[in-house]
PDB file of N, CA and C in Angstrom:
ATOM      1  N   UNK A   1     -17.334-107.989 259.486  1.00  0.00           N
ATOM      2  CA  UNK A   1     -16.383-108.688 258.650  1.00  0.00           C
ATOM      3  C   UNK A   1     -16.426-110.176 258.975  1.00  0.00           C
ATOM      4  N   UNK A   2     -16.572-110.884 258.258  1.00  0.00           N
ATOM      5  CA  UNK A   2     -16.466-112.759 258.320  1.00  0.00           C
ATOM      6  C   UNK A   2     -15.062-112.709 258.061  1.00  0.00           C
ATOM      7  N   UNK A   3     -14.518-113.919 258.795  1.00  0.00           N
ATOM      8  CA  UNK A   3     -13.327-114.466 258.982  1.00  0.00           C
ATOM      9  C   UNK A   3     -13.045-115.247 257.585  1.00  0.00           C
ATOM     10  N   UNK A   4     -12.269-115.259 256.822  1.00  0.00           N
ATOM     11  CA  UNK A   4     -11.950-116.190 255.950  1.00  0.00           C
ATOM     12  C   UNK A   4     -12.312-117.585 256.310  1.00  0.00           C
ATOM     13  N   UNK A   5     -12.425-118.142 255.395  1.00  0.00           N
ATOM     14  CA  UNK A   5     -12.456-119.594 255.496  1.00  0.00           C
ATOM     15  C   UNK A   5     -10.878-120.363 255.193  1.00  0.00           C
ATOM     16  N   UNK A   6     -10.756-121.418 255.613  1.00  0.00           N
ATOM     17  CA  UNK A   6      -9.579-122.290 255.156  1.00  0.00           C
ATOM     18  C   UNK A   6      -9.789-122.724 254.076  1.00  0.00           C
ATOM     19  N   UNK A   7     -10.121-122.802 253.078  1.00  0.00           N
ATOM     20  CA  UNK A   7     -10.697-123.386 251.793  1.00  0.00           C
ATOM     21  C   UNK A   7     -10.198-125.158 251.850  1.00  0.00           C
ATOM     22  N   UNK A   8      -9.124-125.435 251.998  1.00  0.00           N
ATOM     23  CA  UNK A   8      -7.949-126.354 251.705  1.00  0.00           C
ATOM     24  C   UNK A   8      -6.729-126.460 253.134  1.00  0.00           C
ATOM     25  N   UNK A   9      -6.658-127.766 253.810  1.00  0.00           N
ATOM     26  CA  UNK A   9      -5.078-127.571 254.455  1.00  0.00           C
ATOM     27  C   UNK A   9      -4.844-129.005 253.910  1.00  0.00           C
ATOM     28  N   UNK A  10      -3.552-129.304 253.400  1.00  0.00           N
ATOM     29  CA  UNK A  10      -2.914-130.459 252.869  1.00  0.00           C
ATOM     30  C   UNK A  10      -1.833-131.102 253.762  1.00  0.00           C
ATOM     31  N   UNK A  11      -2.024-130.323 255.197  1.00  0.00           N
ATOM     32  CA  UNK A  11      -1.205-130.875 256.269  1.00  0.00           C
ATOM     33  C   UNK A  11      -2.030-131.571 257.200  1.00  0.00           C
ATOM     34  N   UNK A  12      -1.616-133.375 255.995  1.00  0.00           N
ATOM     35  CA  UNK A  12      -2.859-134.419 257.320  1.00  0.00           C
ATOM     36  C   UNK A  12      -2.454-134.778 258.662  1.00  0.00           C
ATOM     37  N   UNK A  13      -1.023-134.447 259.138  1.00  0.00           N
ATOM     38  CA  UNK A  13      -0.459-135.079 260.067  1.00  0.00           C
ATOM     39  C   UNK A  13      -1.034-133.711 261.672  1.00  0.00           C
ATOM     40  N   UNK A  14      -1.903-132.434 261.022  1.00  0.00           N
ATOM     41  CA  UNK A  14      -2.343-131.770 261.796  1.00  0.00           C
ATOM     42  C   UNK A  14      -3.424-132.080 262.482  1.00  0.00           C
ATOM     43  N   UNK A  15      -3.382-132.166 263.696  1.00  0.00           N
ATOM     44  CA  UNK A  15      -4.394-132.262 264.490  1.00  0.00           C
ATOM     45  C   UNK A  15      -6.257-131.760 264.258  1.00  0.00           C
ATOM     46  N   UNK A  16      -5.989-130.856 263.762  1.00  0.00           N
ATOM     47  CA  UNK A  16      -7.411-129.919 263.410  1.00  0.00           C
ATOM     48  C   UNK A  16      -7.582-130.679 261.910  1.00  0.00           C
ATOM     49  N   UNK A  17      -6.359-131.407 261.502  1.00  0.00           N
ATOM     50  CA  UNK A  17      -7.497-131.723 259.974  1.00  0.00           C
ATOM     51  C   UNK A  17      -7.666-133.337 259.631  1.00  0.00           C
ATOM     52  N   UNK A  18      -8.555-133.242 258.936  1.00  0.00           N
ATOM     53  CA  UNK A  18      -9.546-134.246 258.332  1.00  0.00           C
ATOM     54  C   UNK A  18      -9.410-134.142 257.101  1.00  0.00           C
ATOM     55  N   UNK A  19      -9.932-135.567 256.637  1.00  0.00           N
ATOM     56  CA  UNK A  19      -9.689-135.468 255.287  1.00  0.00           C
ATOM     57  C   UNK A  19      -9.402-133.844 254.207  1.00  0.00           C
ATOM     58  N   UNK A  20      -8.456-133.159 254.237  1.00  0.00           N
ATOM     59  CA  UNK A  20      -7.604-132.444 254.188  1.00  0.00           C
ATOM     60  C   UNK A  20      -8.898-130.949 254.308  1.00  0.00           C
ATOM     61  N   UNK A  21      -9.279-130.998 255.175  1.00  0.00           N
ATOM     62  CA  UNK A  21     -10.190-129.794 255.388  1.00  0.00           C
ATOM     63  C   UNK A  21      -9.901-129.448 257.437  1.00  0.00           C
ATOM     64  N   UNK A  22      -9.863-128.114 257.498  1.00  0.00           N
ATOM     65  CA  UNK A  22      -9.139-128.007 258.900  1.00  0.00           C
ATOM     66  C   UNK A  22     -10.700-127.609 259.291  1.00  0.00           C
ATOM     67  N   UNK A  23     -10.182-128.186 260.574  1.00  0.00           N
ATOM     68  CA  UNK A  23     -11.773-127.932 261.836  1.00  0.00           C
ATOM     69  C   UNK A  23     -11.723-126.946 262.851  1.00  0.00           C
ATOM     70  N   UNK A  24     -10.076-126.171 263.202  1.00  0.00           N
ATOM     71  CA  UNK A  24     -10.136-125.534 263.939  1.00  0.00           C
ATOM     72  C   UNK A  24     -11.069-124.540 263.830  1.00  0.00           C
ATOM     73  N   UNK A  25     -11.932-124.028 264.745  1.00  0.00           N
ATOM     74  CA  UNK A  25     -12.988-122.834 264.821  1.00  0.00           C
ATOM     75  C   UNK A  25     -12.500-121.574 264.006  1.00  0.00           C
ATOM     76  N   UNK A  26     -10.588-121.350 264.453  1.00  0.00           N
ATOM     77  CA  UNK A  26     -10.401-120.669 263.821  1.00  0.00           C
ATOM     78  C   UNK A  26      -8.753-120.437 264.302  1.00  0.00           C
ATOM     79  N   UNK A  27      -8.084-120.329 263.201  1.00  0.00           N
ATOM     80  CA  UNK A  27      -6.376-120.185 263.098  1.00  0.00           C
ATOM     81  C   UNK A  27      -5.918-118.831 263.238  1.00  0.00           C
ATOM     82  N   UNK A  28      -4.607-118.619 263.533  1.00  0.00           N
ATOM     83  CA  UNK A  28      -3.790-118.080 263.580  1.00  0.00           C
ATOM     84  C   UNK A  28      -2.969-118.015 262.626  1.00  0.00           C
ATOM     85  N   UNK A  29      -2.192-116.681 262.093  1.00  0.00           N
ATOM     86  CA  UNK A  29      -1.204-117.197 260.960  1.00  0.00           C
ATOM     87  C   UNK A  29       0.020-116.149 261.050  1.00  0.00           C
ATOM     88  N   UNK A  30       1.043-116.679 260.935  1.00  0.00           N
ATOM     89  CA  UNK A  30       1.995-115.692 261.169  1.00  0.00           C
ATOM     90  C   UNK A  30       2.949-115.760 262.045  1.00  0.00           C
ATOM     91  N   UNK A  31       3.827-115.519 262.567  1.00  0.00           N
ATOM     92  CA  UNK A  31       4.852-115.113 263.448  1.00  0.00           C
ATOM     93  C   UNK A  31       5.447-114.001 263.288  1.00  0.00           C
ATOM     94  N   UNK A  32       5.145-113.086 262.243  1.00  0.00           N
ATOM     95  CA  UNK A  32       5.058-111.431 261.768  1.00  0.00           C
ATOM     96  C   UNK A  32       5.658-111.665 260.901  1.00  0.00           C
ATOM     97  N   UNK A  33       6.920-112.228 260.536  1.00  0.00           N
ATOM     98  CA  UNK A  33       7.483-112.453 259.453  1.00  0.00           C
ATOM     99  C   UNK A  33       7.335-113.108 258.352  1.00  0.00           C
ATOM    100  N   UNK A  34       7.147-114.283 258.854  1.00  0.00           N
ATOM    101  CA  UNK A  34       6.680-115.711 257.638  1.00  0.00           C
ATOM    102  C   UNK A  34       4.929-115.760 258.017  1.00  0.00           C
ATOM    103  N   UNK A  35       4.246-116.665 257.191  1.00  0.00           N
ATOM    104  CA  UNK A  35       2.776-116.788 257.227  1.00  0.00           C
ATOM    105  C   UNK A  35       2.856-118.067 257.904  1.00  0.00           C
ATOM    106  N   UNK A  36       3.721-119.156 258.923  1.00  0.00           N
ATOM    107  CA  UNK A  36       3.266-120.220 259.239  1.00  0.00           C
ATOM    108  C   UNK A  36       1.975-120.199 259.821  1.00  0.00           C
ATOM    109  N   UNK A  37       1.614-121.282 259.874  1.00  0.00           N
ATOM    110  CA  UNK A  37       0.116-121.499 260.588  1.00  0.00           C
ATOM    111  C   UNK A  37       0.363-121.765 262.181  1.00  0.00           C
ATOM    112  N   UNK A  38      -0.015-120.771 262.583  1.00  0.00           N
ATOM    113  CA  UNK A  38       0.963-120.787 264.204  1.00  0.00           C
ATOM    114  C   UNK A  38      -0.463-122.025 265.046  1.00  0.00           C
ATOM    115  N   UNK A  39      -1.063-122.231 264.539  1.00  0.00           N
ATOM    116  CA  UNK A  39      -2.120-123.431 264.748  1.00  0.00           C
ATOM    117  C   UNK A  39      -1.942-124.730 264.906  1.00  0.00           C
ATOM    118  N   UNK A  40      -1.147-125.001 264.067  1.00  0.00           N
ATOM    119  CA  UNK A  40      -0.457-125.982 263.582  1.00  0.00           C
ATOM    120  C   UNK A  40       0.170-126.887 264.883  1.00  0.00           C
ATOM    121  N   UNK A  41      -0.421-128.180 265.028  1.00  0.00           N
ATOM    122  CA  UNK A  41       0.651-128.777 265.808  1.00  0.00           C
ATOM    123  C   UNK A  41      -0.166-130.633 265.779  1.00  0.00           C
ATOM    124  N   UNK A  42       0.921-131.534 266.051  1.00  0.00           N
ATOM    125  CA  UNK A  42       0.094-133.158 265.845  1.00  0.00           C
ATOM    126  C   UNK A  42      -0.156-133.545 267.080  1.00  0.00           C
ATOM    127  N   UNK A  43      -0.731-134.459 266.871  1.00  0.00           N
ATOM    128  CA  UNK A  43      -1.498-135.550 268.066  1.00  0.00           C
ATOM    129  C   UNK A  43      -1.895-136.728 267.479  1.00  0.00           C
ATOM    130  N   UNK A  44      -2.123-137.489 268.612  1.00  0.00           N
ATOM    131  CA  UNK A  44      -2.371-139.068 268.127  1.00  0.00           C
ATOM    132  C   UNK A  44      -4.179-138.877 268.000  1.00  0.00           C
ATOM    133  N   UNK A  45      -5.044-137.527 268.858  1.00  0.00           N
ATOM    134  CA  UNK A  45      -6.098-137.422 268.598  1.00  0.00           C
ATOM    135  C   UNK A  45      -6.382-136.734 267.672  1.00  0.00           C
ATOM    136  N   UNK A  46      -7.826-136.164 267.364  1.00  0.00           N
ATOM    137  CA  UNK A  46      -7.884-135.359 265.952  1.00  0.00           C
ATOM    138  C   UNK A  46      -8.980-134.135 266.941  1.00  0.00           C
ATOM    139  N   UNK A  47      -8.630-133.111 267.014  1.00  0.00           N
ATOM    140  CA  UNK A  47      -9.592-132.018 268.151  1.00  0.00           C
ATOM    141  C   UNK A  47     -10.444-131.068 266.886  1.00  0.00           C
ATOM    142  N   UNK A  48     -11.096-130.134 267.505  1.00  0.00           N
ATOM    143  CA  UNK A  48     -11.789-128.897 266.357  1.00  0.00           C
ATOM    144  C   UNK A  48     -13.032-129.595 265.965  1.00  0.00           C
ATOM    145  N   UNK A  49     -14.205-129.371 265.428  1.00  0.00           N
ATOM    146  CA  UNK A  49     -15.428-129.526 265.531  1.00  0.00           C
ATOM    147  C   UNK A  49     -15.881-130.329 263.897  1.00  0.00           C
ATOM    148  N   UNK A  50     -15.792-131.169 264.184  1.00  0.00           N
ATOM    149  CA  UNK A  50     -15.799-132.184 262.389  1.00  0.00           C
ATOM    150  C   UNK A  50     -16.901-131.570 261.618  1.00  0.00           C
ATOM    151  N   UNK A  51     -18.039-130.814 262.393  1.00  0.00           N
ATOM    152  CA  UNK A  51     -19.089-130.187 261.348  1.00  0.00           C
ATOM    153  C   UNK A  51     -18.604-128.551 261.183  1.00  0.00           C
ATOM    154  N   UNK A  52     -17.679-128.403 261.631  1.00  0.00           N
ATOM    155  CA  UNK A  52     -16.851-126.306 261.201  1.00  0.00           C
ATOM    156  C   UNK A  52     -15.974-126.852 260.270  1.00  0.00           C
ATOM    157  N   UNK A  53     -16.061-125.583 259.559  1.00  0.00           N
ATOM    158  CA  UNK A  53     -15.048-125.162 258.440  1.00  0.00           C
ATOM    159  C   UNK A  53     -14.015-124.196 259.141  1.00  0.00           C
ATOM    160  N   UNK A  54     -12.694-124.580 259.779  1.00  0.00           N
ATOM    161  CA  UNK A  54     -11.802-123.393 259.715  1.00  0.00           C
ATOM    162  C   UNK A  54     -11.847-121.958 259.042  1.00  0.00           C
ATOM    163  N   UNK A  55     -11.739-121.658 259.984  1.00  0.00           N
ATOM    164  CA  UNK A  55     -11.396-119.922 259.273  1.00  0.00           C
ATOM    165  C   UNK A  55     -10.138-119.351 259.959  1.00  0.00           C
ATOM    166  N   UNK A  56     -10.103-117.901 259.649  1.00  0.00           N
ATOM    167  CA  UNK A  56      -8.618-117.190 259.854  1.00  0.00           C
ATOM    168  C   UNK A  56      -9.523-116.769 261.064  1.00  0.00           C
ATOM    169  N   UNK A  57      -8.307-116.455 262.077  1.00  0.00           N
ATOM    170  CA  UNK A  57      -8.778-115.634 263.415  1.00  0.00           C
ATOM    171  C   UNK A  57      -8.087-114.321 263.103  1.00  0.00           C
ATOM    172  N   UNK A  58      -6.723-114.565 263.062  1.00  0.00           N
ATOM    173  CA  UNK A  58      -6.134-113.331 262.514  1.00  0.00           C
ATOM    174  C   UNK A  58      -4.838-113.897 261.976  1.00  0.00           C
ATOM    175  N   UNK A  59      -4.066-112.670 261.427  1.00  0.00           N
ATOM    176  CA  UNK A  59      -2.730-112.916 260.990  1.00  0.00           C
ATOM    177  C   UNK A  59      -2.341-111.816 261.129  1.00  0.00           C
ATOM    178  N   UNK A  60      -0.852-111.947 261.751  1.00  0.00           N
ATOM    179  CA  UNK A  60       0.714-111.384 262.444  1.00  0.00           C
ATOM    180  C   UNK A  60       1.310-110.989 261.178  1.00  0.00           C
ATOM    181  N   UNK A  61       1.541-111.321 259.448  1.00  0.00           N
ATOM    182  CA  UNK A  61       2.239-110.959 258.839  1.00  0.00           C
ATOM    183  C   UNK A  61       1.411-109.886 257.836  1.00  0.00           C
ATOM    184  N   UNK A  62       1.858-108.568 258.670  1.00  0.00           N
ATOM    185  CA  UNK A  62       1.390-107.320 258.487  1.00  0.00           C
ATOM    186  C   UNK A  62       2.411-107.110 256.640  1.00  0.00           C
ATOM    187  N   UNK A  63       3.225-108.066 256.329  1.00  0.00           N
ATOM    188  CA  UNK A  63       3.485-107.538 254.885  1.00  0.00           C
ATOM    189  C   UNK A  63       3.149-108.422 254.087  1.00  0.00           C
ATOM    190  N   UNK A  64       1.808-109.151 254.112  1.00  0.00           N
ATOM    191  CA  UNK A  64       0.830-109.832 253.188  1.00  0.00           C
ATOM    192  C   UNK A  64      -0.319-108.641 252.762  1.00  0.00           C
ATOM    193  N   UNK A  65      -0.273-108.423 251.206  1.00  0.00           N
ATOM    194  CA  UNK A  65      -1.477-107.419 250.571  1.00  0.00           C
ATOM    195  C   UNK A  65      -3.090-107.949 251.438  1.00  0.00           C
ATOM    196  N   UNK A  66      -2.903-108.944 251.740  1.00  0.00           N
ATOM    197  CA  UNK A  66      -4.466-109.430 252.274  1.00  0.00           C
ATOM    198  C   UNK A  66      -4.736-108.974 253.901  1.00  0.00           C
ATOM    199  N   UNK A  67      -3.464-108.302 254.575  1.00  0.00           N
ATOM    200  CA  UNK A  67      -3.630-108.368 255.492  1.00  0.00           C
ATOM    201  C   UNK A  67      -3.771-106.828 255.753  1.00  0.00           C
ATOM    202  N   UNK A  68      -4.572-106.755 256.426  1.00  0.00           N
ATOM    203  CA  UNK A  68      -5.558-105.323 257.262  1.00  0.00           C
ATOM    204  C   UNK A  68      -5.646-105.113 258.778  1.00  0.00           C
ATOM    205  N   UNK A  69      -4.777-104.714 259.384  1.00  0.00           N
ATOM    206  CA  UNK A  69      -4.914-104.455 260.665  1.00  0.00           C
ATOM    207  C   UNK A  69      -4.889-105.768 261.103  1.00  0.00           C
ATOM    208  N   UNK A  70      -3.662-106.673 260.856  1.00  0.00           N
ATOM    209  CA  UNK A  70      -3.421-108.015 261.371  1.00  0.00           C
ATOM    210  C   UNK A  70      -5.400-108.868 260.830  1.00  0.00           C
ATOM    211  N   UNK A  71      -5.756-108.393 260.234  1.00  0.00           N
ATOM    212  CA  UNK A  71      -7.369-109.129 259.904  1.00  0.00           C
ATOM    213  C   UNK A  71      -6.680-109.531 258.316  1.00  0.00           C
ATOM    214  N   UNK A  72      -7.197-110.706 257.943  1.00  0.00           N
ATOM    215  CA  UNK A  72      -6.948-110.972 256.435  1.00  0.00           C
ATOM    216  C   UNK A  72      -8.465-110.783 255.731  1.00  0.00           C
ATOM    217  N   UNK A  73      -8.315-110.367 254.884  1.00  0.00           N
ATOM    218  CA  UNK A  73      -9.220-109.666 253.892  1.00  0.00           C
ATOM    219  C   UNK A  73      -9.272-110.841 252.091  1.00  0.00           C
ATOM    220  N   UNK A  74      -8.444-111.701 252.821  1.00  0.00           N
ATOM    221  CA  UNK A  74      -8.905-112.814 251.654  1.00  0.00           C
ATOM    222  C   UNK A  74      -9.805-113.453 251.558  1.00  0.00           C
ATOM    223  N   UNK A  75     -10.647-113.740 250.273  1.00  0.00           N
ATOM    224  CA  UNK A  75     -11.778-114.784 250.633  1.00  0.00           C
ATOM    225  C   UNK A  75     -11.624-115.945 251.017  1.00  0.00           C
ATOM    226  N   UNK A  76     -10.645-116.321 251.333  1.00  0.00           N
ATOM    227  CA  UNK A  76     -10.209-118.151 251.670  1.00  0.00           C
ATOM    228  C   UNK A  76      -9.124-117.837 251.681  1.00  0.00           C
ATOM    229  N   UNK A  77      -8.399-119.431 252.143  1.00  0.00           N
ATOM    230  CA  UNK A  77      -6.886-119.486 251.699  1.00  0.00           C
ATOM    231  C   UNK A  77      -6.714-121.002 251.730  1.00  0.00           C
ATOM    232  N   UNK A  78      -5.742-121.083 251.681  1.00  0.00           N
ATOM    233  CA  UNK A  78      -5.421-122.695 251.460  1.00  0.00           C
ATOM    234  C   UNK A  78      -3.599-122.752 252.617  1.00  0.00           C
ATOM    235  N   UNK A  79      -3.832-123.682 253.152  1.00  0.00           N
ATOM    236  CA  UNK A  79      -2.615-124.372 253.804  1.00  0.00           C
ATOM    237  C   UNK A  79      -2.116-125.407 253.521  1.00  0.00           C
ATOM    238  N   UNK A  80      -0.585-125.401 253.291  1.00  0.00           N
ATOM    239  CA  UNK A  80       0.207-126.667 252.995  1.00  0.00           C
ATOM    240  C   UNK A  80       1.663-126.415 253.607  1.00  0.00           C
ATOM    241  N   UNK A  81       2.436-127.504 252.930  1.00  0.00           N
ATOM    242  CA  UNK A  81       3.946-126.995 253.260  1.00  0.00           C
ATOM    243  C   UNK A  81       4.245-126.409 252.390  1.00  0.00           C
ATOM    244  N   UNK A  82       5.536-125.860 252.567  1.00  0.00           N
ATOM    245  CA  UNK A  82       6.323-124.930 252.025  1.00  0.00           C
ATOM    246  C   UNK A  82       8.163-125.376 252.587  1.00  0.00           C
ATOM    247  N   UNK A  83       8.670-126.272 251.820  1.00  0.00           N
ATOM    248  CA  UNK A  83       9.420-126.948 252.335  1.00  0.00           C
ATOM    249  C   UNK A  83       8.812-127.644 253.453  1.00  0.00           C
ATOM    250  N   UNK A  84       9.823-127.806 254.581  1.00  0.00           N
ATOM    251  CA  UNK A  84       9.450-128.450 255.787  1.00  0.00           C
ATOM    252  C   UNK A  84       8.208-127.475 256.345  1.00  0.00           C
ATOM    253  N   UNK A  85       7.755-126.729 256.806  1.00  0.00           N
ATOM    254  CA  UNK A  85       7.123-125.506 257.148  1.00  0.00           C
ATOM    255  C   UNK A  85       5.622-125.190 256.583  1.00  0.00           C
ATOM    256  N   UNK A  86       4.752-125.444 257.946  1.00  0.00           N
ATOM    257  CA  UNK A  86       3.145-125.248 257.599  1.00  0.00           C
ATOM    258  C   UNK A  86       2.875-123.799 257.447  1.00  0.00           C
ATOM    259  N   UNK A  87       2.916-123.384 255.839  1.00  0.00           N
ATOM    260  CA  UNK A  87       2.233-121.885 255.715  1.00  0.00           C
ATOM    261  C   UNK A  87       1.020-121.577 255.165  1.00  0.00           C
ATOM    262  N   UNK A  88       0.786-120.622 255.045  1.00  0.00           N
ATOM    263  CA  UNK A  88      -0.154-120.023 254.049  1.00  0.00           C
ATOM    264  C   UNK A  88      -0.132-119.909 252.853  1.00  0.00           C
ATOM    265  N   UNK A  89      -0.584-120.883 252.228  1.00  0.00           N
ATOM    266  CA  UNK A  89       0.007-120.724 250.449  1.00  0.00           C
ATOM    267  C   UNK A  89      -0.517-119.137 249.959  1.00  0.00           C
ATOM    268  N   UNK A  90      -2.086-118.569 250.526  1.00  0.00           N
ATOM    269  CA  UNK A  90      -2.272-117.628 250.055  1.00  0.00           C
ATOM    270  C   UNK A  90      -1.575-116.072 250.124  1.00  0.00           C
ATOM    271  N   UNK A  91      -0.610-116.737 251.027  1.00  0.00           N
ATOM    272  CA  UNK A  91       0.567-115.405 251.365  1.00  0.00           C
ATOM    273  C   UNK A  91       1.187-114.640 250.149  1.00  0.00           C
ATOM    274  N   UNK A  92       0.827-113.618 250.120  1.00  0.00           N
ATOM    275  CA  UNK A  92       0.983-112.653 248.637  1.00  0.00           C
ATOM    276  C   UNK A  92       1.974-111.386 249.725  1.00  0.00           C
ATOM    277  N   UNK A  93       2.696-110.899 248.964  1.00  0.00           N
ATOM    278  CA  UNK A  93       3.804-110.154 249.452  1.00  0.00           C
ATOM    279  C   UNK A  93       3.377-108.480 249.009  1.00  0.00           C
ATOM    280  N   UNK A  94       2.933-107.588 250.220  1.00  0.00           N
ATOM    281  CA  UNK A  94       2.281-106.470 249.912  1.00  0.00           C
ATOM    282  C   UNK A  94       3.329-105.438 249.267  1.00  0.00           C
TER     283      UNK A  94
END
């Protein structure tokens, strides 16, 4: 199974992203309940590998249709806010 890709994160003030594309090797998503991007956090540096494309490592919110044994089964996803709050826009409610 390949890890999703991040397709999109629109949260520039995140450390892992660049011109709105995330570098982390690979995210986290979830806190079981909500889809935040438990990845998510700022710095005055910018870390994660400028030639990787983010992908999903896993995700905690076992009541997303995409999600399979905490594995997401989406082809991509995209990250932004959601109010104040870095989520998973692709969070679909199983």
């Amino acid at each position: 199974m390949d890890m999703p890709v991040v397709n999109q994160c629109s949260v520039e003030d995140c450390a892992y992203n660049r011109d709105s594309a995330c570098h982390a090797l690979a995210i986290t998503v979830g806190d079981t309940r909500t889809p935040h991007c438990d990845t998510f956090f700022t710095s005055s540096r910018k870390g994660g590998d400028p030639a990787t494309t983010g992908r999903v490592g896993a995700c905690k919110v076992s009541a997303c249709r995409h999600n399979n044994n905490f594995e997401c089964n989406a082809p991509g996803i995209s990250v932004g806010y959601v109010q104040s709050e870095v989520d998973c826009l692709t969070f679909a409610p199983a």
